[in-house]
N, C-alpha and C. Protein backbone atom coordinates (compact mmCIF):
# COMPACT_ATOMS: atom_id res chain seq x y z
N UNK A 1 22.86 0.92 -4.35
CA UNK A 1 22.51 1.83 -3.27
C UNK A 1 21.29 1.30 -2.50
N UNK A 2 21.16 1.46 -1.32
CA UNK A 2 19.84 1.26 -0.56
C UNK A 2 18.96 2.48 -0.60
N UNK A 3 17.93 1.88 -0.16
CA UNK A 3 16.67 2.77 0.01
C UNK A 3 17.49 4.02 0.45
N UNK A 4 17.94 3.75 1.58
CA UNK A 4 17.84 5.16 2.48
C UNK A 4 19.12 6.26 1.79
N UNK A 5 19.77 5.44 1.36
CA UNK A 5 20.88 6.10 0.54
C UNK A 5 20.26 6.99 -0.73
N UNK A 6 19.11 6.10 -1.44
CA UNK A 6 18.51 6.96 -2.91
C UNK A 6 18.34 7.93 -2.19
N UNK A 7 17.22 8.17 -0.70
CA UNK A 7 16.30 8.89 -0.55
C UNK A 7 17.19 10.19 0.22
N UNK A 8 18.50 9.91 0.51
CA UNK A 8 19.54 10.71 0.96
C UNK A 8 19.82 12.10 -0.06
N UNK A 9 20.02 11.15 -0.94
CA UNK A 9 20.84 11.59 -2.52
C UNK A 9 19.44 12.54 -2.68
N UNK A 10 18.57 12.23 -3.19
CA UNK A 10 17.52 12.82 -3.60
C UNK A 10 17.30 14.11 -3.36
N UNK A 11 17.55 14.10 -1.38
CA UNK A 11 17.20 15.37 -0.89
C UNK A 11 18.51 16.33 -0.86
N UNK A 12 19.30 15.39 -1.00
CA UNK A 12 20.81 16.51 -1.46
C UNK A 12 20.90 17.25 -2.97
N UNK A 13 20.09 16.60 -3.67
CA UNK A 13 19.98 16.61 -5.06
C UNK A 13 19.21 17.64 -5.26
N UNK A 14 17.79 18.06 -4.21
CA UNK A 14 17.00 19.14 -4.00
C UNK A 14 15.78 18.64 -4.45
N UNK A 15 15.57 17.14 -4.33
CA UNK A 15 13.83 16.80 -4.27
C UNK A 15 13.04 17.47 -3.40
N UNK A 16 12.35 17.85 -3.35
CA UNK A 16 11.15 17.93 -2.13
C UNK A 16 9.83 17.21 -1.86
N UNK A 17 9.11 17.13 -1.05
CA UNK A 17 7.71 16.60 -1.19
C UNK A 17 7.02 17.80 -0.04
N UNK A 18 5.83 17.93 -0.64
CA UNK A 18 4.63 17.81 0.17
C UNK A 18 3.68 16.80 0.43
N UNK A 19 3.32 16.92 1.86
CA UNK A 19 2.76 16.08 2.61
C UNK A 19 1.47 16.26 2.43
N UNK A 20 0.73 17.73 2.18
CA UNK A 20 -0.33 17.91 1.69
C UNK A 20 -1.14 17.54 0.56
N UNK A 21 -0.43 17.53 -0.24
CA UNK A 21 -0.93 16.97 -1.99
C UNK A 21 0.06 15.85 -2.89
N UNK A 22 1.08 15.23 -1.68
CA UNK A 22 1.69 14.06 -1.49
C UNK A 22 2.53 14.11 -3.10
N UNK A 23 2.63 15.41 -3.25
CA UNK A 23 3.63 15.88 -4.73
C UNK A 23 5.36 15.84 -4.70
N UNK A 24 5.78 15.37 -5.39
CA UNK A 24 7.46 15.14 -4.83
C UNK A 24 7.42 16.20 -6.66
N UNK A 25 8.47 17.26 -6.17
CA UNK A 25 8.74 17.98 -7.22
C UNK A 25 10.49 17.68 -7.27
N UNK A 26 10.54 17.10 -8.55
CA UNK A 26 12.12 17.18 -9.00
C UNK A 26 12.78 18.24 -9.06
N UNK A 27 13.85 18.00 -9.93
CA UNK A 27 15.27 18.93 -10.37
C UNK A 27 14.16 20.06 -11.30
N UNK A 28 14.69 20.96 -11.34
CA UNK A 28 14.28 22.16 -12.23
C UNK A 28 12.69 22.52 -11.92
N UNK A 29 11.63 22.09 -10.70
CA UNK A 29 10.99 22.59 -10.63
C UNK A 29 9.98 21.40 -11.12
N UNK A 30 10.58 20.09 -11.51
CA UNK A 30 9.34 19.08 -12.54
C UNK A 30 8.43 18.08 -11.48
N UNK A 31 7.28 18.15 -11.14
CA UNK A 31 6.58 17.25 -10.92
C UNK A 31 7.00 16.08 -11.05
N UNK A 32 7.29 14.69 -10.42
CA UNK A 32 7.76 13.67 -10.40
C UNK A 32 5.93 13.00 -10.75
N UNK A 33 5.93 12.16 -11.55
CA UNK A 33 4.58 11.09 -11.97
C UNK A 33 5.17 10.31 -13.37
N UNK A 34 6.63 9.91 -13.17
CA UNK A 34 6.99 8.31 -13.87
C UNK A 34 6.39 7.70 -13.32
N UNK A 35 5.51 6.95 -13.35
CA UNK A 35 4.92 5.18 -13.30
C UNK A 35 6.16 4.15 -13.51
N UNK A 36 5.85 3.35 -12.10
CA UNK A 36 6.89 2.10 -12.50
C UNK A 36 5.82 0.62 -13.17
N UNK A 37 6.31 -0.29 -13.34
CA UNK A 37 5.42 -1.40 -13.79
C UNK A 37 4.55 -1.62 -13.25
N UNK A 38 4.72 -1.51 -11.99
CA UNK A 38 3.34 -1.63 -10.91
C UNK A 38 2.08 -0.54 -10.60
N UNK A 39 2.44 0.77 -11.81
CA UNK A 39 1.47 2.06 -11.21
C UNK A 39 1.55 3.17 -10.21
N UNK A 40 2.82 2.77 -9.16
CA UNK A 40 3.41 3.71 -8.58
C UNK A 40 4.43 4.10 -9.03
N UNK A 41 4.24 6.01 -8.82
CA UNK A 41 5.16 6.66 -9.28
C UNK A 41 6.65 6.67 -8.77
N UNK A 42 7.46 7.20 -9.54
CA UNK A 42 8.92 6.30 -9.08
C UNK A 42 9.36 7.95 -9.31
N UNK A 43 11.01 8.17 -8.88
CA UNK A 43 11.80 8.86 -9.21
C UNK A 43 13.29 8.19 -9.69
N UNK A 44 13.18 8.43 -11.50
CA UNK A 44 14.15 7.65 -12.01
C UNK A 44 15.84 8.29 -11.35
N UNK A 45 16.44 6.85 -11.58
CA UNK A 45 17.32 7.52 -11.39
C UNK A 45 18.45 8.40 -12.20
N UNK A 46 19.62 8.81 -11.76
CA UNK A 46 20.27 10.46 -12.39
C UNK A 46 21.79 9.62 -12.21
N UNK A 47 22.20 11.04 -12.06
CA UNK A 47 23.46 11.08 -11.84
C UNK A 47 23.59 11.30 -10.40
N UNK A 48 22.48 11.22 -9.64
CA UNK A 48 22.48 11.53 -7.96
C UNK A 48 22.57 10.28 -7.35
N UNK A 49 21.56 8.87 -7.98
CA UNK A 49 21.55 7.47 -7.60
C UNK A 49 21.34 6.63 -8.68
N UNK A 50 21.48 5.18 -8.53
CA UNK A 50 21.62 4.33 -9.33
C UNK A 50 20.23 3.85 -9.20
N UNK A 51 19.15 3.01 -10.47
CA UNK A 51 18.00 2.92 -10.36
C UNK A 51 16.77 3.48 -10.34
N UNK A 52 15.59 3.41 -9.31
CA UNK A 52 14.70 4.01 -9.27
C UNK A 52 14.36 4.30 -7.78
N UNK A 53 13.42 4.79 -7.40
CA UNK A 53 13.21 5.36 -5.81
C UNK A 53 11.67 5.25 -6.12
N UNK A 54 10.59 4.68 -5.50
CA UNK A 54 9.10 4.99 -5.05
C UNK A 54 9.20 6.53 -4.39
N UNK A 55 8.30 6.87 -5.04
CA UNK A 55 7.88 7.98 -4.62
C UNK A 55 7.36 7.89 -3.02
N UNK A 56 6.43 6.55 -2.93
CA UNK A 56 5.83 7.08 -1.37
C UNK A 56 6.94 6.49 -0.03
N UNK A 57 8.08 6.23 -0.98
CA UNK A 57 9.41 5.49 0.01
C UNK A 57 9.55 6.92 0.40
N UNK A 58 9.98 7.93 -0.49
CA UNK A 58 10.76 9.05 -0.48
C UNK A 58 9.96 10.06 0.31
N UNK A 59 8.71 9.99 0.28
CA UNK A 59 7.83 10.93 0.94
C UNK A 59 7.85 10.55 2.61
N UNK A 60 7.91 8.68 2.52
CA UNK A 60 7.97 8.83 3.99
C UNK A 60 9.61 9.19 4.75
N UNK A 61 9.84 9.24 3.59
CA UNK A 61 11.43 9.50 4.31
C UNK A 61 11.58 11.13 4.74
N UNK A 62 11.31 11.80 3.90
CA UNK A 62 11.22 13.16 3.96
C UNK A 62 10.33 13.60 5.30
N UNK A 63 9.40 12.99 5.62
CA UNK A 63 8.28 13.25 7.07
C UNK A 63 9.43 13.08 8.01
N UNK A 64 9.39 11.51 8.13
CA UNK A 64 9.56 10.92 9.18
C UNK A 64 10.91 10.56 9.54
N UNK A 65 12.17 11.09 8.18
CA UNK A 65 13.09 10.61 8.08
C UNK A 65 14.12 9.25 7.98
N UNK A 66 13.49 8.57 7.57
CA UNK A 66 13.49 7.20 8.03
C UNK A 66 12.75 6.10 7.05
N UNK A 67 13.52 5.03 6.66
CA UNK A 67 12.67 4.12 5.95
C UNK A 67 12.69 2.77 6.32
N UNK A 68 12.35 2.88 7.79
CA UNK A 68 12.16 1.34 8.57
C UNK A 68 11.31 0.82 8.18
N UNK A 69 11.06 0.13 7.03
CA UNK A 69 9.76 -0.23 7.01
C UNK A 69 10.01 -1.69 5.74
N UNK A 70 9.32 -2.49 5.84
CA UNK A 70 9.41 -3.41 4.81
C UNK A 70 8.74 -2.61 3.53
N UNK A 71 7.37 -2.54 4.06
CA UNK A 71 6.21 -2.17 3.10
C UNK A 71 5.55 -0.78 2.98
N UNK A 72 5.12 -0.06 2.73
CA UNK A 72 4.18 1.25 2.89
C UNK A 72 3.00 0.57 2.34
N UNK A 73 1.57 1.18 2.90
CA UNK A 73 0.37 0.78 2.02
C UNK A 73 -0.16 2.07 1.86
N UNK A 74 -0.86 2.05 0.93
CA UNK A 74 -1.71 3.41 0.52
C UNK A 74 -3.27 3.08 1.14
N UNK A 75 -3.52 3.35 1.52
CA UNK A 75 -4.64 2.89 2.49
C UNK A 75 -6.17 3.21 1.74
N UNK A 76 -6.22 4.08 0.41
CA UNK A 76 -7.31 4.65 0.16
C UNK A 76 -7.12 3.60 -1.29
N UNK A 77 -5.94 2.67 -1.60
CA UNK A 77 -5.81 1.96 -2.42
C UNK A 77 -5.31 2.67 -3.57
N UNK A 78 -5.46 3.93 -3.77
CA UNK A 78 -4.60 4.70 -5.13
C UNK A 78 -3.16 4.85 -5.09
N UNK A 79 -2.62 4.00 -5.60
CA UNK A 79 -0.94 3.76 -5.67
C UNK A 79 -0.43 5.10 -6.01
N UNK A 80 -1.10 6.05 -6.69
CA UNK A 80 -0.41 7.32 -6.96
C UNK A 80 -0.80 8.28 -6.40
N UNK A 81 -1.82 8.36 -5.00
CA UNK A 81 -1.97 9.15 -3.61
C UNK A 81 -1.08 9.20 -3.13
N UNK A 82 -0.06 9.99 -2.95
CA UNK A 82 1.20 9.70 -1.82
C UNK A 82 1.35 10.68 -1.09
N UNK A 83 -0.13 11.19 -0.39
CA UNK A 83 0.04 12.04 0.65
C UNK A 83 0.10 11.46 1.78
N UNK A 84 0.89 11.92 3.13
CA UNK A 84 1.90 11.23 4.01
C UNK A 84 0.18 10.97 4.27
N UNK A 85 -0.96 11.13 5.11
CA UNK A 85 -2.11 10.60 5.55
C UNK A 85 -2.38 8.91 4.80
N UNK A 86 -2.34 9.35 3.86
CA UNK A 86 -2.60 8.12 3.06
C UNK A 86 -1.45 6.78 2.98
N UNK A 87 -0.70 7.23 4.11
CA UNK A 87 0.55 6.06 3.59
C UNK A 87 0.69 5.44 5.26
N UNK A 88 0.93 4.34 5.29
CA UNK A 88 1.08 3.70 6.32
C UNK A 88 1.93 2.61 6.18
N UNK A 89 3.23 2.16 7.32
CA UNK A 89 3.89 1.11 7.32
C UNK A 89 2.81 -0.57 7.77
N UNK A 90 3.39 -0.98 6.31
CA UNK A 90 2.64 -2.93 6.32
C UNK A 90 2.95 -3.64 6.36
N UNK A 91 2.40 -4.83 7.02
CA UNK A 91 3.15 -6.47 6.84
C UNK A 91 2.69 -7.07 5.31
N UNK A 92 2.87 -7.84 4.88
CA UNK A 92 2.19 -8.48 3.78
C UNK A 92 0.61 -8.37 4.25
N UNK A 93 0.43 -9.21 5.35
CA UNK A 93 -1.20 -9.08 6.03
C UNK A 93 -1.34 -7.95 5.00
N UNK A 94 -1.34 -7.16 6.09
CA UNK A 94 -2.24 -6.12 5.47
C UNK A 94 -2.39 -5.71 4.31
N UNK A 95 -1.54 -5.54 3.18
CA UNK A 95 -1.30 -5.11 2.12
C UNK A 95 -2.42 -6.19 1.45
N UNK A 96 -2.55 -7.25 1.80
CA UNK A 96 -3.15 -7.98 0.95
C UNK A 96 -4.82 -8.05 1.23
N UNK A 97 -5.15 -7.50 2.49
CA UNK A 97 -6.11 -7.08 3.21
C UNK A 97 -6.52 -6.08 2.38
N UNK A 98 -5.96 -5.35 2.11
CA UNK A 98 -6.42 -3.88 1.60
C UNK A 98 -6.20 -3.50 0.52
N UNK A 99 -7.20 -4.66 -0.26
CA UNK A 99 -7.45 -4.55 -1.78
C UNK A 99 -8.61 -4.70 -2.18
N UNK A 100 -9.49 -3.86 -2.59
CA UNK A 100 -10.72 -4.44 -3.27
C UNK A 100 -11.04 -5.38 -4.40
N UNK A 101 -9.69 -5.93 -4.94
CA UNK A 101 -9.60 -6.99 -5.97
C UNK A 101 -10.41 -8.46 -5.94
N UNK A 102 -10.29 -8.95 -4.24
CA UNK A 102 -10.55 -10.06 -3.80
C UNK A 102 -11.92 -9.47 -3.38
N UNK A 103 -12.91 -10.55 -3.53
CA UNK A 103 -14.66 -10.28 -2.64
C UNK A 103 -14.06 -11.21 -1.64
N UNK A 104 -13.39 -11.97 -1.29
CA UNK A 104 -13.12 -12.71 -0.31
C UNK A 104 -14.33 -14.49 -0.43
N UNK A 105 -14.68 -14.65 -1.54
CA UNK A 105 -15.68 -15.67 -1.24
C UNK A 105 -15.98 -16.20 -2.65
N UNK A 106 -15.96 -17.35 -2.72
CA UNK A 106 -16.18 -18.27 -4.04
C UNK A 106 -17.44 -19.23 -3.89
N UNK A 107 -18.29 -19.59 -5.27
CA UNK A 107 -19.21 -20.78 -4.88
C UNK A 107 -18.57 -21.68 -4.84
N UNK A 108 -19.57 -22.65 -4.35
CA UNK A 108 -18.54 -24.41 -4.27
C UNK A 108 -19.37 -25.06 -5.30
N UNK A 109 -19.45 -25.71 -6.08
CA UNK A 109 -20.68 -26.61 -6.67
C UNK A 109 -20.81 -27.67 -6.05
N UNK A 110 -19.79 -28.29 -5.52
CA UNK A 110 -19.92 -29.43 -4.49
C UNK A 110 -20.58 -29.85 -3.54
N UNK A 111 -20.44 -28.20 -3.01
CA UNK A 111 -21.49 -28.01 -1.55
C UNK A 111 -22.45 -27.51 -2.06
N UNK A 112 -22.83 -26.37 -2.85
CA UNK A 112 -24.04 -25.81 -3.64
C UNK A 112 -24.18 -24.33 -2.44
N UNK A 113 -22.95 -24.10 -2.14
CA UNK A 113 -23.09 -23.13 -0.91
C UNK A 113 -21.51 -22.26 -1.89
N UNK A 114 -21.61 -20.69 -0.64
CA UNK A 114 -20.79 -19.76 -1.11
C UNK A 114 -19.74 -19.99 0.31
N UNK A 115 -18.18 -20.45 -0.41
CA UNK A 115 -17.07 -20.33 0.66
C UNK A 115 -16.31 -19.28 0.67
N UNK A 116 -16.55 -18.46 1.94
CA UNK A 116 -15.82 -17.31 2.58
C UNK A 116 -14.70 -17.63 3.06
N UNK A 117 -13.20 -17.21 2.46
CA UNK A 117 -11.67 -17.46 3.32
C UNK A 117 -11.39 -16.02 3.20
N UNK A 118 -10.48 -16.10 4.40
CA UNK A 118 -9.74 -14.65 4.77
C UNK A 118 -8.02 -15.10 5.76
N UNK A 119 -7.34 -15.35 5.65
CA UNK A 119 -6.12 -15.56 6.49
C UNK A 119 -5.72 -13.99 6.91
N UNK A 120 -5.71 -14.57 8.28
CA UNK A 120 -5.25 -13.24 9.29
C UNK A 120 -4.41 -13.52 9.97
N UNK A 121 -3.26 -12.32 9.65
CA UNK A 121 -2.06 -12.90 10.65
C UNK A 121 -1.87 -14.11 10.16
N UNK A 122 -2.06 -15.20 9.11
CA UNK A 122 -1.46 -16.84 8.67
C UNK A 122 -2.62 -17.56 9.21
N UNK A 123 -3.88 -16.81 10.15
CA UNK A 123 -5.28 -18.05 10.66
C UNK A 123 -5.58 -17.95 9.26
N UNK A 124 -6.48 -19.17 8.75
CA UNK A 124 -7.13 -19.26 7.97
C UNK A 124 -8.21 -19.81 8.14
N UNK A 125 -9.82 -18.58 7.73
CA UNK A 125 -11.10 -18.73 8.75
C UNK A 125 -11.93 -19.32 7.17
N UNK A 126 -12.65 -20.28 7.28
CA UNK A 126 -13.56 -20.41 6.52
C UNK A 126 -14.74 -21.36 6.80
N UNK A 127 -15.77 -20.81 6.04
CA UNK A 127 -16.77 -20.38 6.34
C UNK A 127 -18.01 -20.95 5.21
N UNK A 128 -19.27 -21.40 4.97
CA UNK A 128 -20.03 -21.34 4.23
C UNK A 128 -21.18 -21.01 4.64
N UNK A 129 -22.16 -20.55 3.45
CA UNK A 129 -23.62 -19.75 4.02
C UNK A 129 -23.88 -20.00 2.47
N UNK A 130 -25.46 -19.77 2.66
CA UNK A 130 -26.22 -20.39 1.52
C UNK A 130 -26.41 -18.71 0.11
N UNK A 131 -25.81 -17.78 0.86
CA UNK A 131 -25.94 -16.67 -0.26
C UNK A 131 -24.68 -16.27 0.01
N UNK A 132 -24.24 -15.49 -1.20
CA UNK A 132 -23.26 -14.55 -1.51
C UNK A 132 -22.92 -13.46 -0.66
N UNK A 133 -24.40 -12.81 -0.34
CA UNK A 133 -24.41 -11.51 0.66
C UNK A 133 -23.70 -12.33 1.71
N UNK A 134 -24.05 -13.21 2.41
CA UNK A 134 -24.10 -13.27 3.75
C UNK A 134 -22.31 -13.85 3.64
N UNK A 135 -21.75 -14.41 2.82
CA UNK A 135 -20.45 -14.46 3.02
C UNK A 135 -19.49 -13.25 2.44
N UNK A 136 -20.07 -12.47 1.80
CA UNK A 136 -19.67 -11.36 1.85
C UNK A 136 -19.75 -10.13 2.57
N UNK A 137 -20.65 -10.19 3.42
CA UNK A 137 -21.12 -9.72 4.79
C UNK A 137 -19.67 -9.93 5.65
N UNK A 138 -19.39 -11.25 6.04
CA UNK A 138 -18.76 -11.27 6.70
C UNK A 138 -17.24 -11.26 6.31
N UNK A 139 -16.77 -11.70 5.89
CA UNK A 139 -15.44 -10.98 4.82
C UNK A 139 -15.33 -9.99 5.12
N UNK A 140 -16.13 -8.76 4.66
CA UNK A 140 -15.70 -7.48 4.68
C UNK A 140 -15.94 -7.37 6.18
N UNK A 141 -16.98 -8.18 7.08
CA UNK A 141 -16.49 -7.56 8.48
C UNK A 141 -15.46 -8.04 9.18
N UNK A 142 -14.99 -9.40 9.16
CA UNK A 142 -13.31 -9.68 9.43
C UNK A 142 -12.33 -9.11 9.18
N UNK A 143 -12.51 -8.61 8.37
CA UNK A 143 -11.37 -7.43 7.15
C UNK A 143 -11.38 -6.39 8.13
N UNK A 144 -12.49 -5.80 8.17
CA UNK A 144 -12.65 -4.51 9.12
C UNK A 144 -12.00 -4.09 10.01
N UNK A 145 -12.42 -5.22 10.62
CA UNK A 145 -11.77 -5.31 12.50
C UNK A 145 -10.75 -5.86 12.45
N UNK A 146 -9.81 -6.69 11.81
CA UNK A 146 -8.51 -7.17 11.75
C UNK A 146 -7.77 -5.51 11.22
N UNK A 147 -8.12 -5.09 10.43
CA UNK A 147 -7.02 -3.68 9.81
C UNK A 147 -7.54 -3.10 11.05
N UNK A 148 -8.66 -2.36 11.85
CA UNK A 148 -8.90 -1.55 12.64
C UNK A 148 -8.11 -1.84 14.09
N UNK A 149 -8.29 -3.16 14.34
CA UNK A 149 -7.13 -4.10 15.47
C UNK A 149 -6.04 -3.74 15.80
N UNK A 150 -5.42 -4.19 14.31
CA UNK A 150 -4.33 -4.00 14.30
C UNK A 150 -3.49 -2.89 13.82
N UNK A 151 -3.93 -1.82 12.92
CA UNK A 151 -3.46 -1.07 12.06
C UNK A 151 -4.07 0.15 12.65
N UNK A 152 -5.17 0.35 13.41
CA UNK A 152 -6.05 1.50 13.12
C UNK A 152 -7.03 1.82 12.42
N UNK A 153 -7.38 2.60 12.29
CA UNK A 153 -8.97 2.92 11.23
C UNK A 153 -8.37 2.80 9.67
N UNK A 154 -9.44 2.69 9.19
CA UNK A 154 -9.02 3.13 7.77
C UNK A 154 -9.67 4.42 6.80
């Protein structure tokens, strides 16, 4: 089955979501919060569809009707926020933009300096400065204005 087919089934099945507290309540009244391998919550599948369904697939489907989208990002970074505010259609860019995992900047011992990379859109900007702050300074302000650019605020 495809996406849009689970997320069909689902609502024939009598899922719902709110958009407010980004809660998808199952069959009999149950709160949906299975975790898939990755930390987002899923809706397993039944006898309605084959597999599993993301929860924030299903939520944007339920808004907006529709699941044109490659990617969704959770924008506040909590994979199990899936209130429609918090969800936005992504390219890889962004998704990978909008992680606090990466500081964006490594020492070199070579150079005895700190190298700042960030690929935007596939540019790849780099950068050295003699402290940490100051390439981390700028990281997070490339970051900024590339998601704000292109995506909107965050």
């Amino acid at each position: 089955m495809t996406r849009l087919e689970k997320c069909e089934a689902a609502v024939k099945a009598g899922y719902t979501y709110d958009k407010e507290t980004g809660i998808v309540i199952g069959l009999r009244g149950k709160v949906i919060k299975g975790k898939n391998g990755d930390g987002y919550y899923h809706i397993k599948g039944s006898t309605h569809f084959e597999g599993a369904l993301s929860v924030h697939h299903f939520a944007w489907y339920y808004v907006y009707g529709n699941v044109d989208f490659i990617m969704l990002d959770h924008i506040n970074e909590i994979k199990t926020d899936n209130r429609i505010v918090n969800l936005r259609i992504a390219n890889n860019s962004l998704n990978q933009l909008n992680t606090s995992s990466s500081k964006g900047y490594s020492f070199n011992k070579n150079k005895n300096l700190y190298n700042m990379q960030i690929a935007l859109d596939g540019v790849k900007i780099q950068k050295y400065f003699k402290t940490a702050e100051e390439a981390e300074e700028l990281y997070l302000q490339l970051k900024k204005e590339h998601i704000e650019n292109h995506y909107g605020t965050n």
